[in-house]
Protein backbone atom coordinates (compact mmCIF):
# COMPACT_ATOMS: atom_id res chain seq x y z
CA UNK A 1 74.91 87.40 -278.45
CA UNK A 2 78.48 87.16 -277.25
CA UNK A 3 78.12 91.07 -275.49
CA UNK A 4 75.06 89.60 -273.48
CA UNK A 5 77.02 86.27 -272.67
CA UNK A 6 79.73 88.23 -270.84
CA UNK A 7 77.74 90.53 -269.22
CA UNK A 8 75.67 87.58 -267.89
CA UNK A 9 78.48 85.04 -266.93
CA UNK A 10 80.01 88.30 -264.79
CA UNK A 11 77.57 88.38 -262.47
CA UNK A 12 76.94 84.20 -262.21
CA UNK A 13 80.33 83.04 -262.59
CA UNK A 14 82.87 83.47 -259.47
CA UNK A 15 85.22 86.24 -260.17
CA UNK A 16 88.98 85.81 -260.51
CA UNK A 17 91.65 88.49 -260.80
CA UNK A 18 92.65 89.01 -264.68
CA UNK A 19 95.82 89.61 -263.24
CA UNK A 20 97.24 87.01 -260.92
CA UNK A 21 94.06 84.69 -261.26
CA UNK A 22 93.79 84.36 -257.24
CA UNK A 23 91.94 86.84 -255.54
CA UNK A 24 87.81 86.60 -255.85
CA UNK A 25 87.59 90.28 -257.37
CA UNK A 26 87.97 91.20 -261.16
CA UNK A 27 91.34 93.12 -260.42
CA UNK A 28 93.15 93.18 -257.18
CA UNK A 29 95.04 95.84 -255.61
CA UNK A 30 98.44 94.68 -256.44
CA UNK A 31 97.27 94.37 -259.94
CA UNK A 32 95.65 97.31 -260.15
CA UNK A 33 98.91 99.11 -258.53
CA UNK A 34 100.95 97.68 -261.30
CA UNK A 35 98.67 99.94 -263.84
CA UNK A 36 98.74 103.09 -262.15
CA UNK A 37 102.22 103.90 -263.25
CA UNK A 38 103.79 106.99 -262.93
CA UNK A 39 103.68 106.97 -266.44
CA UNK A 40 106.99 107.27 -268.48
CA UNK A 41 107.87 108.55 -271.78
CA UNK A 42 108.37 104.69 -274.43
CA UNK A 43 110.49 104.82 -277.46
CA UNK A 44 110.84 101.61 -279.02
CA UNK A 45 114.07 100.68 -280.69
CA UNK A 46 114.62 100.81 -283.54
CA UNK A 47 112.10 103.91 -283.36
CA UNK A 48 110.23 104.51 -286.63
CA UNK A 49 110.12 107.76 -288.45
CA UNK A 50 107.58 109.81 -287.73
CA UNK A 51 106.73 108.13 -284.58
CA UNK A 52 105.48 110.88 -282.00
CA UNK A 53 106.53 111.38 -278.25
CA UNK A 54 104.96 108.87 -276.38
CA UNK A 55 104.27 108.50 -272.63
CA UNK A 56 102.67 104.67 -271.32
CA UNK A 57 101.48 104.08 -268.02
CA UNK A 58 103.03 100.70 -267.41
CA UNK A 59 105.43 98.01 -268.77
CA UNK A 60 104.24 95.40 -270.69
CA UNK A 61 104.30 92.36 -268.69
CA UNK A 62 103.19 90.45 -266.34
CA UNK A 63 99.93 91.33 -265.15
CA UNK A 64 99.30 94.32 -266.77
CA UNK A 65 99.64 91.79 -269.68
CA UNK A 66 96.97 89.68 -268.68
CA UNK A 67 94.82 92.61 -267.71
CA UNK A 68 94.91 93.82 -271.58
CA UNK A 69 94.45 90.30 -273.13
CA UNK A 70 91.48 89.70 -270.53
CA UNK A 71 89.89 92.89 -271.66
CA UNK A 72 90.94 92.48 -275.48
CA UNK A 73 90.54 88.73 -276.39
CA UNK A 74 88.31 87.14 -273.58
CA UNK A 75 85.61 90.18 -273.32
CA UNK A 76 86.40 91.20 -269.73
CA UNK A 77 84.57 94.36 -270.12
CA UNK A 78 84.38 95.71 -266.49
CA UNK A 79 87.88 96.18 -266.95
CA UNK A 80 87.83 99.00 -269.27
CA UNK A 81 87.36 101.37 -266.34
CA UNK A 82 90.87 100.81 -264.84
CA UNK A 83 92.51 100.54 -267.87
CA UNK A 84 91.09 104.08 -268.99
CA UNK A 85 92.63 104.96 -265.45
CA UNK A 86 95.54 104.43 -266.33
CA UNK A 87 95.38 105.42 -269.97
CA UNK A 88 94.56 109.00 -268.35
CA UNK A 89 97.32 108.89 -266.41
CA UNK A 90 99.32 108.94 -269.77
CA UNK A 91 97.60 111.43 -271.57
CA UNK A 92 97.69 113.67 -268.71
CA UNK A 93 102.00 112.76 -268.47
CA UNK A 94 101.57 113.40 -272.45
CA UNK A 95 99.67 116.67 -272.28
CA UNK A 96 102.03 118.81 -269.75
CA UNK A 97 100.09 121.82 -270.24
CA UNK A 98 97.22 119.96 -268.73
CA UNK A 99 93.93 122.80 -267.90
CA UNK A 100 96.48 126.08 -269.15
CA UNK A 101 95.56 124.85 -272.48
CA UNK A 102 92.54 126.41 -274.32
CA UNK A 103 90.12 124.03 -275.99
CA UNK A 104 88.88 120.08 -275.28
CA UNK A 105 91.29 117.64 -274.95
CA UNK A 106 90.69 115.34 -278.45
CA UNK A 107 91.68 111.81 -277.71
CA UNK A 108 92.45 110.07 -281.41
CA UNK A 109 92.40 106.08 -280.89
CA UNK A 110 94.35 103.86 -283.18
CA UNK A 111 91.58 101.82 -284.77
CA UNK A 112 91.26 97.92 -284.65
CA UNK A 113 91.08 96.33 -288.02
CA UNK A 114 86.95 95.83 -288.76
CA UNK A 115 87.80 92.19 -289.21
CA UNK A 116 89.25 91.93 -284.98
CA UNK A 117 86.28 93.88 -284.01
CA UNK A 118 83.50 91.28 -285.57
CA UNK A 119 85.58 88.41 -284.25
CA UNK A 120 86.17 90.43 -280.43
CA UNK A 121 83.05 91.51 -280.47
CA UNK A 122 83.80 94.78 -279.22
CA UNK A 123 86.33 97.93 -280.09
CA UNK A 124 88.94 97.67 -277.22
CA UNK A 125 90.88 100.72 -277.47
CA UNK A 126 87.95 102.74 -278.28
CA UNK A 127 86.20 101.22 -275.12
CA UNK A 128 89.58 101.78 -272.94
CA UNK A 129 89.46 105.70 -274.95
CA UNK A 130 86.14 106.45 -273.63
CA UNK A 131 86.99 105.27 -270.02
CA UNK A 132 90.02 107.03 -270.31
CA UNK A 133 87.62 110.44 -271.32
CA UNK A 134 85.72 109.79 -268.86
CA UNK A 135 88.40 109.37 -265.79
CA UNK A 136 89.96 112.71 -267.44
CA UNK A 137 86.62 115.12 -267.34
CA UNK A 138 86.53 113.64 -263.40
CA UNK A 139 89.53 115.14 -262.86
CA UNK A 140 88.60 118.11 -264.26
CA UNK A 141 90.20 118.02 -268.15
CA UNK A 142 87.73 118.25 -270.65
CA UNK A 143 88.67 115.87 -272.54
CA UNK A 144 86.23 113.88 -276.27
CA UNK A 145 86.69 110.93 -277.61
CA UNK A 146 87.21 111.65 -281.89
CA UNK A 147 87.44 108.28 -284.04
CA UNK A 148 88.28 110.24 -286.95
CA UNK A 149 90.79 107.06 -288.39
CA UNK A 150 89.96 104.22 -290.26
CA UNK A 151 91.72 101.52 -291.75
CA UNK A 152 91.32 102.31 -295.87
CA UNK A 153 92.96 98.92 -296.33
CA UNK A 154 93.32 95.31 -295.34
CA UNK A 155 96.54 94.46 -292.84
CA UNK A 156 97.99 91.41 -291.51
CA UNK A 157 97.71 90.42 -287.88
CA UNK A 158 100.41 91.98 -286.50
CA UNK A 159 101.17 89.56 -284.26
CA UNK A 160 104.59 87.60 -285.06
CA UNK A 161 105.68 90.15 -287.65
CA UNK A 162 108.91 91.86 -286.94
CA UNK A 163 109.41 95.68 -286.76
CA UNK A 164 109.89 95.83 -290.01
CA UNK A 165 107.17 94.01 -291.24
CA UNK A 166 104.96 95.85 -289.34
CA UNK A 167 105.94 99.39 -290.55
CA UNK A 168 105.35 97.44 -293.99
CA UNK A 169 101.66 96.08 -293.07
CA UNK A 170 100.88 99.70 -291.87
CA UNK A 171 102.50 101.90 -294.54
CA UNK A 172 99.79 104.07 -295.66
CA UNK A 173 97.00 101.30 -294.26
CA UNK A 174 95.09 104.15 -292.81
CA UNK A 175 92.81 107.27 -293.48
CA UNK A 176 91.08 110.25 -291.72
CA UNK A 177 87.26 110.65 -292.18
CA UNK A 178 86.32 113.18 -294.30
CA UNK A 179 84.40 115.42 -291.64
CA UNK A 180 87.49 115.89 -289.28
CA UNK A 181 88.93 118.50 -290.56
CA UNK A 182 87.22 121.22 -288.78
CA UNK A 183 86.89 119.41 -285.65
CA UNK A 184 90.66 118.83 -285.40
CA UNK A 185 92.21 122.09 -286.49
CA UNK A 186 93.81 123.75 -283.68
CA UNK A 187 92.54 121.42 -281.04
CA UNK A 188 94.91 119.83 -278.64
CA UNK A 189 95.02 115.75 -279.92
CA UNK A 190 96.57 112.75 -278.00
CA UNK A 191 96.65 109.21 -279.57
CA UNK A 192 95.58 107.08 -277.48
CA UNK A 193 95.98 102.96 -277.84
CA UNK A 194 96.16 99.97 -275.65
CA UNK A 195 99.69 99.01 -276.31
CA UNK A 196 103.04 99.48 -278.13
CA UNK A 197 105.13 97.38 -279.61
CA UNK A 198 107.48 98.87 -282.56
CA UNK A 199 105.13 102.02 -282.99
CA UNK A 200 104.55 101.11 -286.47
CA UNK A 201 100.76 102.14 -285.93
CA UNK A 202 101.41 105.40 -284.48
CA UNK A 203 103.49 106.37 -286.63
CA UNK A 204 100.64 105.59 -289.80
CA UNK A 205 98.27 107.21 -287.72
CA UNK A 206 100.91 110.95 -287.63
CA UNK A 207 101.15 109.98 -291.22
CA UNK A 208 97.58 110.24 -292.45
CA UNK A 209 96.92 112.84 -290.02
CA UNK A 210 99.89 114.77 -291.46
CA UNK A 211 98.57 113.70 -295.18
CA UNK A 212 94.76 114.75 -294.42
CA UNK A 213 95.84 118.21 -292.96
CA UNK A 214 98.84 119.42 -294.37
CA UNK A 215 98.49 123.08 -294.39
CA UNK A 216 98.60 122.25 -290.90
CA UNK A 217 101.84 120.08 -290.38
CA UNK A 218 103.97 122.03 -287.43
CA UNK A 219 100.56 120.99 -285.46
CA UNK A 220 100.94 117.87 -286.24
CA UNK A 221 105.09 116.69 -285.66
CA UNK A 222 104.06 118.33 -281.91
CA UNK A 223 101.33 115.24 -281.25
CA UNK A 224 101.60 113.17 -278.38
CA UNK A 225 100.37 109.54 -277.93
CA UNK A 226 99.49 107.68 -274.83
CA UNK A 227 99.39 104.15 -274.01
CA UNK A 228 98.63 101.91 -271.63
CA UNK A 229 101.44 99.39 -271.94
CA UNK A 230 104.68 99.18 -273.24
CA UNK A 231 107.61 96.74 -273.46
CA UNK A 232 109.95 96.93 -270.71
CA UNK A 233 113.02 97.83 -273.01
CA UNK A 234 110.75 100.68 -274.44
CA UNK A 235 111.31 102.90 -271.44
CA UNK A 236 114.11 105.00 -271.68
CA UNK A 237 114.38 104.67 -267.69
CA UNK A 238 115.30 101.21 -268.44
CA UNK A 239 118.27 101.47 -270.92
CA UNK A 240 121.86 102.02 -270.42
């Protein structure tokens, strides 16, 4: 019932900008501009092994913040369309070869424990994947959603842990389905998620990629992930 409650109370309730909270819209322009990037390659520090190049569309903060805890925690739902937006924008800054390359675009989302899903009531980076598909095939990029990985084990809330704890909680936490392999082999894949943090779960998810196909690995260490958010200090432009 929770799904039908939001979708209700959206068109009852006033609206209010997930961003700043002023403006009678759902997202404003400013707010909106402050999630259309350019997008820039994130590398957290310290950067985990295995953790593959990554581009995000925006920093972290503020309210692009907001926007992602709106959408995530409080079940804003019409804003998975501009978040995909801007999710595209880093897949497309993480694909270079963009339409030279032969073959749909596979975007691999980072899967939300079963556990946040129940309680959320939706998948929110599969939600903001889709979007994100669909903003990329407008532009002309075929591009699929593939939620080929699943979490084979329990984790922690990764909230509050540090980076090392969280490469911990991850370490071999997830799997590929079983009926990937063909689908995947030689196809162009992007991991896609709503934010990073350390990278600990990107780097799991090049890990059991690498483990499920590993008479494929050179494929593999050349993935790209995308991201819609990433701390400020992530962004190489922003270090000394």
């Amino acid at each position: 019932m929770r799904w039908w409650w939001r979708e209700i109370s959206g068109l009852v309730l006033p609206a209010v900008c997930a961003g700043c909270g002023h403006a009678r819209t759902a997202l404003c322009e400013e707010c909106a501009g402050e999630l259309a990037g350019p997008p820039a390659r994130a590398r957290p520090c310290p950067e985990p092994q295995g953790l593959p190049v990554v581009f995000a569309a925006a920093r972290y903060e503020g309210a692009v913040r907001s926007v992602l805890i709106a959408h995530k925690e409080r079940g804003a739902l019409g804003l998975a369309r501009p978040l995909g937006a801007a999710l595209a924008g880093a897949v497309r800054a993480a694909t270079p070869e963009g339409r030279a390359a032969r073959g749909p675009l596979l975007l691999v989302p980072v899967p939300s424990a079963r556990r946040a899903v129940r309680a959320r009531g939706h998948d929110p980076s599969r939600r903001i994947a889709v979007a994100a598909a669909v903003a990329l095939r407008r532009a002309g990029t075929y591009a699929r959603v593939l939620p080929v990985l699943r979490q084979g084990r329990r984790v922690s809330d990764q909230s509050g842990l540090t980076a090392r704890e969280r490469l911990d909680n991850m370490a071999g936490a997830l799997e590929v389905a079983p009926w990937a392999g063909r689908v995947l082999e030689a196809r162009r894949t992007v991991l896609v998620d709503d934010v990073m943090t350390t990278g600990a779960s990107l780097a799991e998810a090049v890990r059991a990629l690498r483990a499920a196909f590993s008479g494929h690995v050179s494929e593999y260490t050349r993935m790209s992930a995308a991201v819609i958010a990433a701390p400020p200090l992530s962004f190489e432009t922003g270090r000394n």
